[in-house]
Protein backbone atom coordinates (compact mmCIF):
# COMPACT_ATOMS: atom_id res chain seq x y z
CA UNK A 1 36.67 203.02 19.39
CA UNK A 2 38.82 204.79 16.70
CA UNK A 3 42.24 206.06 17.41
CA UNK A 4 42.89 209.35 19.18
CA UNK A 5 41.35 212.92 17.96
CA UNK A 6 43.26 215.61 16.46
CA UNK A 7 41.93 218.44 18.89
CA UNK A 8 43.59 221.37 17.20
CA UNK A 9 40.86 222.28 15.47
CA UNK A 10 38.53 222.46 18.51
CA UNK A 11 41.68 224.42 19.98
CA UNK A 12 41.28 226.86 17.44
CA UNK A 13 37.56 227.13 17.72
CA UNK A 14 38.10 228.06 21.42
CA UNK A 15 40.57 230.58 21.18
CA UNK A 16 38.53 232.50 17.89
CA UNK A 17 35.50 231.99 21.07
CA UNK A 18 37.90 233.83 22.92
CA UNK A 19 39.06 236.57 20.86
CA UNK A 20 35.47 237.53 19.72
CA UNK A 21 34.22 237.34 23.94
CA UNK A 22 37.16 240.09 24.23
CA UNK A 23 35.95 242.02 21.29
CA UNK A 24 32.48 241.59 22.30
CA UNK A 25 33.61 243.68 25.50
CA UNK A 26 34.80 240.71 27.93
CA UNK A 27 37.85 241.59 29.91
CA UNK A 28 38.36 237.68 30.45
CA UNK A 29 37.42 234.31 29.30
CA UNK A 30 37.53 231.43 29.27
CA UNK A 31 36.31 228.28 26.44
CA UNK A 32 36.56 225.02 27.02
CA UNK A 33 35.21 221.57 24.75
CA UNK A 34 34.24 218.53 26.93
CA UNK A 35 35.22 215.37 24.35
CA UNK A 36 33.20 212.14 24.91
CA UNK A 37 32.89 209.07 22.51
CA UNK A 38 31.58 205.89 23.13
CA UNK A 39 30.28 202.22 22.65
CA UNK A 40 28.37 199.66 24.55
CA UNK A 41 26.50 196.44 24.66
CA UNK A 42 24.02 195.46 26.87
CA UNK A 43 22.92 191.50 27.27
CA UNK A 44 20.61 189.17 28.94
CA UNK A 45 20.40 185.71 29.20
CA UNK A 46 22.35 184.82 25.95
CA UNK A 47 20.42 187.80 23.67
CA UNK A 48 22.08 191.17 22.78
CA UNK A 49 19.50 193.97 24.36
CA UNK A 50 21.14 196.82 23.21
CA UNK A 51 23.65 198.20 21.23
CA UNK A 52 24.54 202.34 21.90
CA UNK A 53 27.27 204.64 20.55
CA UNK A 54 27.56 208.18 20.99
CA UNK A 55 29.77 211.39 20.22
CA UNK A 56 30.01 214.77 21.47
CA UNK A 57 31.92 218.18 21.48
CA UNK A 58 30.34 220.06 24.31
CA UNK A 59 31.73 223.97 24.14
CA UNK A 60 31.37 226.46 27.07
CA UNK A 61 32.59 230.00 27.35
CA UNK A 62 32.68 231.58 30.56
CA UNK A 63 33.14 235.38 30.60
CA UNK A 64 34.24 238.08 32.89
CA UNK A 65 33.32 241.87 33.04
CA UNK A 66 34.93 243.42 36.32
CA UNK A 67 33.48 240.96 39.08
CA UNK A 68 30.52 240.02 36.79
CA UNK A 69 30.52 236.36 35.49
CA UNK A 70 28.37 234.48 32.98
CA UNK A 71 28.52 230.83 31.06
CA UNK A 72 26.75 230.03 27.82
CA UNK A 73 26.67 226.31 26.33
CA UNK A 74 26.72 225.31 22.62
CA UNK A 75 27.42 221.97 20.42
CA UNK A 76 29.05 221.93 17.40
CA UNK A 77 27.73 224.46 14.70
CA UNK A 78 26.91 227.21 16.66
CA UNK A 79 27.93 230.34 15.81
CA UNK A 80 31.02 231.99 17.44
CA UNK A 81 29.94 235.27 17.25
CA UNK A 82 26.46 234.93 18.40
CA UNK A 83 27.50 233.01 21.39
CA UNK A 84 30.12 235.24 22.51
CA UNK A 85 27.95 238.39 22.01
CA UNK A 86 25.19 236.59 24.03
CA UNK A 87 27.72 235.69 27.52
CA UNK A 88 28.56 239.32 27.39
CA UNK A 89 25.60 240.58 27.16
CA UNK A 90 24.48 238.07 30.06
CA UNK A 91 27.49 239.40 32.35
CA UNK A 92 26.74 242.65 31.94
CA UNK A 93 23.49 242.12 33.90
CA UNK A 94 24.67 239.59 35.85
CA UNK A 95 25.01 239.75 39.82
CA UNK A 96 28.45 240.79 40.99
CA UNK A 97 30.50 237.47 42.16
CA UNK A 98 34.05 238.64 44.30
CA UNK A 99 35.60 235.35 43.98
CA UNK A 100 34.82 234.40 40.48
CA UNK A 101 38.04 234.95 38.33
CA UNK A 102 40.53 233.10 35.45
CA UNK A 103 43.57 231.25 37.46
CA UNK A 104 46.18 233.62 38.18
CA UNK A 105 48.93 233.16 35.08
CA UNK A 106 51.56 232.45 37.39
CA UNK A 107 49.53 229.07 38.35
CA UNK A 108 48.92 228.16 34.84
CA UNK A 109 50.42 224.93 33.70
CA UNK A 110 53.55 226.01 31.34
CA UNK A 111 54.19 222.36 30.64
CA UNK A 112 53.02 219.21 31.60
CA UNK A 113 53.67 215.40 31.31
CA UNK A 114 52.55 212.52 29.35
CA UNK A 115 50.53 209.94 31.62
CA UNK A 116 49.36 207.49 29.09
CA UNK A 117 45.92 208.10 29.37
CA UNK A 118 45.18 207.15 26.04
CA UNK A 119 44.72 203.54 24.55
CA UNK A 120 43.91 203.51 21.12
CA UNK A 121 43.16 199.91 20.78
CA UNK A 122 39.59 199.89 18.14
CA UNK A 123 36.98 197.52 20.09
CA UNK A 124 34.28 196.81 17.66
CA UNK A 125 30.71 196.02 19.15
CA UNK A 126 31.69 192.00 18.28
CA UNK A 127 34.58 191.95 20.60
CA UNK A 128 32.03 193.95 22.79
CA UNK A 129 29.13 191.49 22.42
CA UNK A 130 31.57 188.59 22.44
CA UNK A 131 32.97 189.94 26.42
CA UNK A 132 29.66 190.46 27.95
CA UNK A 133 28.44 186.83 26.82
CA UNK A 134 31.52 185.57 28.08
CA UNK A 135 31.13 187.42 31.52
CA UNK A 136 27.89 185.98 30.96
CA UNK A 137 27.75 182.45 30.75
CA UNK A 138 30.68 182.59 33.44
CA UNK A 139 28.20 183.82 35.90
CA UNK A 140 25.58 181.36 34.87
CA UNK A 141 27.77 177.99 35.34
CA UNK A 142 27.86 178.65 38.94
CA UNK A 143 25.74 176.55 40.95
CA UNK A 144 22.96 178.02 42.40
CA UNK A 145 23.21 181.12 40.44
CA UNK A 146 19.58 181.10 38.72
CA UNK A 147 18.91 183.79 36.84
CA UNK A 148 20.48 187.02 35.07
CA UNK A 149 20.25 190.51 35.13
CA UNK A 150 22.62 191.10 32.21
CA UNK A 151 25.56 191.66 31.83
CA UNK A 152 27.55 194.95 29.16
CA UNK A 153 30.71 195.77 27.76
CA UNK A 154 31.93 199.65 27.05
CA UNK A 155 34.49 201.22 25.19
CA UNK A 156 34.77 204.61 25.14
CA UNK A 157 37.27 207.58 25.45
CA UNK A 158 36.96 211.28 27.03
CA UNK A 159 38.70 214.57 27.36
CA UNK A 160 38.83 218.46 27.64
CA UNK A 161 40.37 221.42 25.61
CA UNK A 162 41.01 224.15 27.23
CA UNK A 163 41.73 227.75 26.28
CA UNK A 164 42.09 231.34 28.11
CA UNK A 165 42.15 234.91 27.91
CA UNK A 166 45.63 234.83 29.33
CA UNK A 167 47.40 232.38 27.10
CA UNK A 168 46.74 228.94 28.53
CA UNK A 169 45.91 226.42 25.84
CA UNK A 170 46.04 222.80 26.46
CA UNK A 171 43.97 219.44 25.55
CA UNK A 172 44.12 215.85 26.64
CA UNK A 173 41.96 212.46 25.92
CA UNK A 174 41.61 209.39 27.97
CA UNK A 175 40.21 206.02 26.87
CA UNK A 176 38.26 204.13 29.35
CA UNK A 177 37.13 200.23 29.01
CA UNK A 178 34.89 198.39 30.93
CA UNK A 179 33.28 195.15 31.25
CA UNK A 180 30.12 193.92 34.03
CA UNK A 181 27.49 191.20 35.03
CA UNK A 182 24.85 191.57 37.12
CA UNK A 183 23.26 187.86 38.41
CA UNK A 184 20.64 186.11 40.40
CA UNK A 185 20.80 183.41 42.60
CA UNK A 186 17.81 181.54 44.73
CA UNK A 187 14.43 181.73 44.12
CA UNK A 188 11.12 184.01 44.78
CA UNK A 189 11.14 185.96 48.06
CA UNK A 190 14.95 184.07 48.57
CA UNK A 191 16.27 185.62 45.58
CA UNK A 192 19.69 187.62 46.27
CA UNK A 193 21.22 189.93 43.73
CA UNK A 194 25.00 190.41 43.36
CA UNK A 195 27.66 191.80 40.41
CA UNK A 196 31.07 192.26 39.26
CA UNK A 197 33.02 194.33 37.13
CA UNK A 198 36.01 195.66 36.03
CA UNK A 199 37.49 199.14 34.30
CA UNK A 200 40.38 200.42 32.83
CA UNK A 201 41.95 203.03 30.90
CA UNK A 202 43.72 200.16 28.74
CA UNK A 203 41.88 197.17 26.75
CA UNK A 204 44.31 194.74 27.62
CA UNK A 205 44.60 194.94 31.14
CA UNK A 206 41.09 194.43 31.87
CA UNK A 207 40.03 191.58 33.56
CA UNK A 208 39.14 188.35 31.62
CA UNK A 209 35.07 188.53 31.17
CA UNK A 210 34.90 184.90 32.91
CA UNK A 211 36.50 185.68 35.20
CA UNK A 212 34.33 189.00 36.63
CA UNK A 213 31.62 186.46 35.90
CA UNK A 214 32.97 183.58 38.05
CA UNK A 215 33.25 186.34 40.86
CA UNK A 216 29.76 187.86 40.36
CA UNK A 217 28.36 184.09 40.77
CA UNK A 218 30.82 183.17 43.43
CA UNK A 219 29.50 186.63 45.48
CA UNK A 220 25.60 186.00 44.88
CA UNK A 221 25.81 182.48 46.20
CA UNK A 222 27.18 183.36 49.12
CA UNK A 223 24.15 185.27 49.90
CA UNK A 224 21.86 182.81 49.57
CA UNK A 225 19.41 182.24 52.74
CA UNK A 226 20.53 185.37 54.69
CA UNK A 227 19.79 185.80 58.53
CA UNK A 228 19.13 189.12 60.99
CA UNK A 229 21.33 189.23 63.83
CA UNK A 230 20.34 191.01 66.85
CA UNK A 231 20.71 194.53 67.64
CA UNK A 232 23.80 195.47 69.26
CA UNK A 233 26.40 198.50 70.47
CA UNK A 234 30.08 198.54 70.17
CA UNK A 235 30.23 196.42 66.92
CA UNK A 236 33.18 195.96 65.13
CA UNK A 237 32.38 196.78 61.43
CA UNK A 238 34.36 195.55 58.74
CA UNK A 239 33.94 197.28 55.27
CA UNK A 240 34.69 195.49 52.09
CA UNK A 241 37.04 197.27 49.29
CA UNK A 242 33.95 197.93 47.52
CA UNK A 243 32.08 199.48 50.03
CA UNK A 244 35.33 201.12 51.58
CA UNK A 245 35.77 203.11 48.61
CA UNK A 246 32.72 204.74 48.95
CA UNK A 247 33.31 205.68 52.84
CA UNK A 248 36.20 207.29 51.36
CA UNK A 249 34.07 209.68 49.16
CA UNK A 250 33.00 211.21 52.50
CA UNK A 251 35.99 212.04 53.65
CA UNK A 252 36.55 213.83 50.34
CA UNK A 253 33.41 215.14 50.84
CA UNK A 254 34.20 216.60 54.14
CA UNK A 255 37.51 218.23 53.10
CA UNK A 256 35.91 219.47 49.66
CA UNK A 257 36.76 223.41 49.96
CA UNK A 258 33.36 224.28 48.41
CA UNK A 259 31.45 222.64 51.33
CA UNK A 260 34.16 224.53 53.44
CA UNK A 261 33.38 227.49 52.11
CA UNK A 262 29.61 227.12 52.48
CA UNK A 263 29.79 225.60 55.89
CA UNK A 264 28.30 222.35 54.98
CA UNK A 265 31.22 220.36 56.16
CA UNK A 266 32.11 218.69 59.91
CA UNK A 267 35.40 219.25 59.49
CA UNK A 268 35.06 222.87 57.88
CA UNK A 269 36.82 224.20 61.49
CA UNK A 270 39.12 221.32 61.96
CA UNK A 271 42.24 222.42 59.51
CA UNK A 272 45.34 221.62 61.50
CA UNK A 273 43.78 218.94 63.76
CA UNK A 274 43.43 215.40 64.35
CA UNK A 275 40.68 213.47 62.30
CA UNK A 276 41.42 209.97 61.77
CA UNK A 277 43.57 207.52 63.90
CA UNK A 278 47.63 208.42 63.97
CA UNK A 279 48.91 206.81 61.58
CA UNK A 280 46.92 206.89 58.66
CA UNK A 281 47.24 209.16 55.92
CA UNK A 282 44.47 210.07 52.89
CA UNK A 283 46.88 211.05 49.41
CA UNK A 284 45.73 213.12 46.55
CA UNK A 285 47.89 212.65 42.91
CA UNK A 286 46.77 213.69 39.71
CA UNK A 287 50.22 212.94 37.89
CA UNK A 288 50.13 209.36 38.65
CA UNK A 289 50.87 207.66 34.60
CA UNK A 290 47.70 205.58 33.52
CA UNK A 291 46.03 206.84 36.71
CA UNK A 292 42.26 205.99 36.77
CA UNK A 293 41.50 209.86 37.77
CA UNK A 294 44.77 211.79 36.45
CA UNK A 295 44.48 214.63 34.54
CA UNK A 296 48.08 216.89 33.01
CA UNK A 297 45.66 220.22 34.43
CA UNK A 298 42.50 220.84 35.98
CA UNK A 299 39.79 222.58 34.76
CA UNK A 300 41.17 226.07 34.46
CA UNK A 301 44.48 225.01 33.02
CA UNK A 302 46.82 224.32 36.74
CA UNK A 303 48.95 221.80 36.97
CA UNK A 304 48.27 219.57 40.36
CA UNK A 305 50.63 218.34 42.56
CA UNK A 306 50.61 214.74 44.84
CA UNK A 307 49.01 216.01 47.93
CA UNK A 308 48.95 214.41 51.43
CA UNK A 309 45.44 215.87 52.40
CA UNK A 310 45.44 213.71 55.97
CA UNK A 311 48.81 213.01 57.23
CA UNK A 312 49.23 211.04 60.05
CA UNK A 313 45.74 211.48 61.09
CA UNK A 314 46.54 215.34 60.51
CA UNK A 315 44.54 217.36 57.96
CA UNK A 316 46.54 219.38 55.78
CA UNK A 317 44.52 220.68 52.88
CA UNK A 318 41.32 220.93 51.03
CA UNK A 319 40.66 220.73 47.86
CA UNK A 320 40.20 223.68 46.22
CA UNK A 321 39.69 225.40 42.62
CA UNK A 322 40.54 228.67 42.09
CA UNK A 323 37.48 230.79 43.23
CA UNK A 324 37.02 228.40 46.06
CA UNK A 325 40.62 229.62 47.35
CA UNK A 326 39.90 232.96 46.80
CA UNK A 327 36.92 232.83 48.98
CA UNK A 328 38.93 230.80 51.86
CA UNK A 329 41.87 233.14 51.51
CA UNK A 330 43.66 230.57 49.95
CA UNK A 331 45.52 229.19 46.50
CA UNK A 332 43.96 226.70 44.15
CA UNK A 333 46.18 223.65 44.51
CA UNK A 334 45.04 222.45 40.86
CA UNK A 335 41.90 220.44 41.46
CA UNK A 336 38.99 222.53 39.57
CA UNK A 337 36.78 220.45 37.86
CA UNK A 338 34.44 221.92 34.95
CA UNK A 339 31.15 220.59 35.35
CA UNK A 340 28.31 222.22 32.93
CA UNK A 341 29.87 225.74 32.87
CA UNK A 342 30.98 225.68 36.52
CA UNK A 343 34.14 225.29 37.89
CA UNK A 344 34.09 223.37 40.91
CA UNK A 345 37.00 221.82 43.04
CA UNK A 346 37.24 217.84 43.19
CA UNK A 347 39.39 215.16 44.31
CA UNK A 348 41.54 212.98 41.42
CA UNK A 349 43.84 209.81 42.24
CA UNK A 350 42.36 209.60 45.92
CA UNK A 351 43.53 206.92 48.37
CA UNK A 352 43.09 206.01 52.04
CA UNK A 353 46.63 204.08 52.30
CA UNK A 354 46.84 200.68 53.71
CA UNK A 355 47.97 199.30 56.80
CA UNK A 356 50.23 196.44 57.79
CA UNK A 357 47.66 193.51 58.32
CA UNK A 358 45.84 191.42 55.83
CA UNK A 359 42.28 191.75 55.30
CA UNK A 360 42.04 187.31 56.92
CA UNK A 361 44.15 189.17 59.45
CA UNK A 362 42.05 191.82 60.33
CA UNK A 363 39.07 189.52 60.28
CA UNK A 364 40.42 187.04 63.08
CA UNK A 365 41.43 190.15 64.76
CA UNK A 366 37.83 191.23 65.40
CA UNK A 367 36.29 187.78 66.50
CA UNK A 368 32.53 188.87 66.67
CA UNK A 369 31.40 191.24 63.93
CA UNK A 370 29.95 192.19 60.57
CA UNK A 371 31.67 192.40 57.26
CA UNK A 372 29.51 194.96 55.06
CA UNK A 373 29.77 194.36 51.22
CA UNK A 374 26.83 196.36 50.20
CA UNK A 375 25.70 199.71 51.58
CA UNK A 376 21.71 201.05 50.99
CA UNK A 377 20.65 204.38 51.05
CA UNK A 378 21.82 207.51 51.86
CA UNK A 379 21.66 208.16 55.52
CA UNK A 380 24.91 210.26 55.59
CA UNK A 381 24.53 213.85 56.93
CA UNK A 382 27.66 216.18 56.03
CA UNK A 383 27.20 219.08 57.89
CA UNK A 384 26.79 216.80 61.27
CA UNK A 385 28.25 213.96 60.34
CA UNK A 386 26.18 211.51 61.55
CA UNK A 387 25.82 207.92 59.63
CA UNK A 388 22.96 205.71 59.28
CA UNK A 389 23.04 203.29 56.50
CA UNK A 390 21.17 200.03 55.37
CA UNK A 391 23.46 197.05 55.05
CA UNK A 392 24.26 193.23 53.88
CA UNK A 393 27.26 191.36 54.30
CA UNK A 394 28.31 188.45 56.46
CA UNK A 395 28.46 187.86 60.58
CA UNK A 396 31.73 187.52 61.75
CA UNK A 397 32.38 184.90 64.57
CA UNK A 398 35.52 183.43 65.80
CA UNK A 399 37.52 185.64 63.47
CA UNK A 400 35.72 184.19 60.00
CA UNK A 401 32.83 184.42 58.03
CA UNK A 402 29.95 182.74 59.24
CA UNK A 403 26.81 183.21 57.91
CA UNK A 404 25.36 185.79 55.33
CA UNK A 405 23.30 188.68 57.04
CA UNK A 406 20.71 191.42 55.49
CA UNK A 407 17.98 193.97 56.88
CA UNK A 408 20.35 195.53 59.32
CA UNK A 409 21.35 199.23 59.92
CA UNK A 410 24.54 200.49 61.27
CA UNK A 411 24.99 203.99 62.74
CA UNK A 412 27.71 206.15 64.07
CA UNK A 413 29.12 209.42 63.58
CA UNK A 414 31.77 209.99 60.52
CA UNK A 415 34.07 211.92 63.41
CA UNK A 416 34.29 208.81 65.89
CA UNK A 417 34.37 206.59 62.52
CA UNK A 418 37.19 208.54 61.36
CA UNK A 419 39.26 207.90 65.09
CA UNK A 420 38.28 203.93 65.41
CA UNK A 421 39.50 203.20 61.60
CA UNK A 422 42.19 200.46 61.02
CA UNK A 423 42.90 199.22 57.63
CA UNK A 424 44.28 196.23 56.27
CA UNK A 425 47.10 196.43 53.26
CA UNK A 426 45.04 195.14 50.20
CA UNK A 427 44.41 198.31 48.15
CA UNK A 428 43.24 198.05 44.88
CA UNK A 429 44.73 201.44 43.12
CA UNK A 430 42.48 200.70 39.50
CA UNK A 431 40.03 202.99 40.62
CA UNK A 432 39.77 206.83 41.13
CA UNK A 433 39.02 206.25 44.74
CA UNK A 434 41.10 203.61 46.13
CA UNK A 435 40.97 202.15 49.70
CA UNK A 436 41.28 198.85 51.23
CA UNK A 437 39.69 196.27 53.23
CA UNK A 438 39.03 198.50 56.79
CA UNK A 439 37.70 197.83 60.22
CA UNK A 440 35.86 200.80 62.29
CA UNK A 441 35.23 199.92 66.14
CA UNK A 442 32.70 201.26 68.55
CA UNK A 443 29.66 201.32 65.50
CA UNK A 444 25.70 200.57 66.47
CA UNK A 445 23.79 197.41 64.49
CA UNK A 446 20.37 197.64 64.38
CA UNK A 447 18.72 194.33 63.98
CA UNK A 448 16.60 192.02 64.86
């Protein structure tokens, strides 16, 4: 990956896309360039399968004529004029939209800090093939693992310019590094699949290759020769970081202010109240330096704030973008997201924050269970909130880890899940959504 990208000359192509929009007959606008570059390598069983690298500059101008909105997309090369002629000429006919609008200028960002998102360290696709062998041939050497599904290295780097009508301009990159095996272990109808992996916005502190191989074998293993267990109510269910992190999507989910807005979400009436245990708090942060999800602004140029969305078991906010606010009678609090030529509001540095307990702790507190480390399907219904999901993991009896366990469902509802939840205090902050190990009471196993 080469060093970082001098974006003051997309900077300047977005405010000329600007200036001609107004002249075209905009009143507002909006242009912003979505930056990607990157490298990979894909391998399998000691062979290189694939080598990719890719660039873009992805421009969008969104325009505004009274309460009339409309996007156009372009790459690099298209003509300025042209475009902006063509979103004003699609606004004009355009549906009226009361709640599409710029950020209001006193939200705009006037300044914002450094947070190190950028490593420039140059991987070439040696030191690329060289990892994912490594993580490799790791995975291999543990007994009983039998086969591979390959294993890839990534280097790659992302980021956004920004400019408005109203004088917001603003750019930032981020460099992102990655490195993941995928093995086998057992043999026809016995065969069990498991993986490991690692990311990071900096090259040197990801995670030796061996070692996310030794942990990928280590996990498949264990799965070898898995039993049913019979179905059963009031189970204690343990979720696994990885797993975890997921659960905590829903909650962002459920406090997104767009599914708020269109009534899609449980807890769209529930502002105020109760909905997880006392006690335990969800944070938001998109200023956290060489955070996995931090951004200086969002998507229409506001700065964010740390947020305590649940607090003590209290929700306190939703997320919300600008239009979203407007249509909730409500302020953005900085967490639009451009996606395509939408704005959309999203979560950043999430967490669910630990408790006091170790994970072995929380374990021998449950004494009969299930520990879930992988999750199938997508039995999660957001505007009800009931949960059904396919699982695998391991039974839990006399407080440890007995025996490995697959082809079982659990099933609750997210608003009970959300009161029985107690977590333990290993969280893992490396990722955009971070949560540790957790145990949820009261849940429904379908088995055997």
């Amino acid at each position: 990956m080469s060093s970082e990208i001098d974006s003051s000359t997309l900077l300047s192509r977005a405010s000329q896309l600007i200036d001609l929009a107004r002249k075209a007959g905009a009143d507002a606008a909006d242009a912003v360039v979505v930056r990607s570059r990157s490298q990979s390598v894909s391998v399998r069983l000691g062979k290189v399968e694939g080598t990719e690298s890719s660039e873009s500059d992805d421009f969008s101008l969104r325009v505004f004529i009274g309460k009339r909105v409309a996007s156009v997309s372009a790459n690099p090369g298209f003509d300025l004029q042209a475009l902006a002629e063509r979103a004003v000429a699609m606004a004009k006919v355009s549906p009226e939209d009361p709640f599409a609008c710029l950020a209001d200028e006193a939200n705009l960002a006037k300044s914002y800090p450094d947070l190190q998102l950028f490593d420039a360290t140059e991987v070439s696709s040696e030191m690329l093939r060289e990892a994912a062998l490594a993580a490799e041939t790791a995975a291999l050497a543990v007994k009983g693992v039998t086969n591979s599904s390959g294993a890839g290295a990534s280097g790659g780097m992302g980021g956004l310019v920004l400019a408005t009508s109203h004088g917001f301009a603003g750019s930032y990159m981020g460099s992102r590094f990655g490195h993941s095996v995928s093995v086998i272990a057992g043999e026809g109808t016995g065969m069990e699949r498991d993986y490991d992996f690692d990311s990071r916005l900096y090259y040197a502190e990801l995670d030796d290759p061996a070692e996310i191989g030794r942990r990928a074998g280590e996990r498949v293993v264990k799965r070898i020769n898995p039993r049913q267990v019979p179905t059963g109510k009031n189970v204690t269910v343990i979720f696994d970081p990885r797993v975890a992190r997921g659960f905590v999507g829903h909650i962002a989910g459920a406090i997104n202010g767009a599914a708020v807005a269109r009534k899609t979400s449980f807890l769209r009436d529930r502002m105020g109240q109760q909905v997880l245990k006392s006690g335990l708090s969800i944070t938001d942060d998109p200023l956290i330096v060489r955070g996995p999800a931090s951004r200086p602004f969002d998507g229409e140029g506001v700065s964010g704030e740390r947020l305590v969305m649940i607090e003590d078991g209290v929700l306190k906010h939703w997320f919300l973008s600008t239009s979203t606010g407007r249509e909730l009678g409500l302020q953005t609090n900085g967490r639009g997201v451009r996606g395509g030529t939408a704005v959309s509001p999203s979560s950043t540095n999430l967490a669910l924050e630990p408790g006091d307990i170790s994970p072995e702790e929380l374990i021998r507190s449950v004494g009969n269970g299930f520990y879930v480390t992988e999750l199938i399907g997508h039995g999660v219904n957001m505007l009800t909130g009931e949960y059904s999901r396919g699982a695998t993991g391991f039974w839990i009896e006399n407080g440890e880890l007995a025996f490995p366990v697959s082809e079982v469902t659990i099933a609750s509802n997210l608003k009970d899940m959300f009161m029985r939840l107690t977590p333990a205090n290993d969280i893992d902050r490396k990722f955009g959504v971070a949560a540790p190990t957790f145990a949820i009471e009261g849940m429904t196993l379908a088995g055997q």
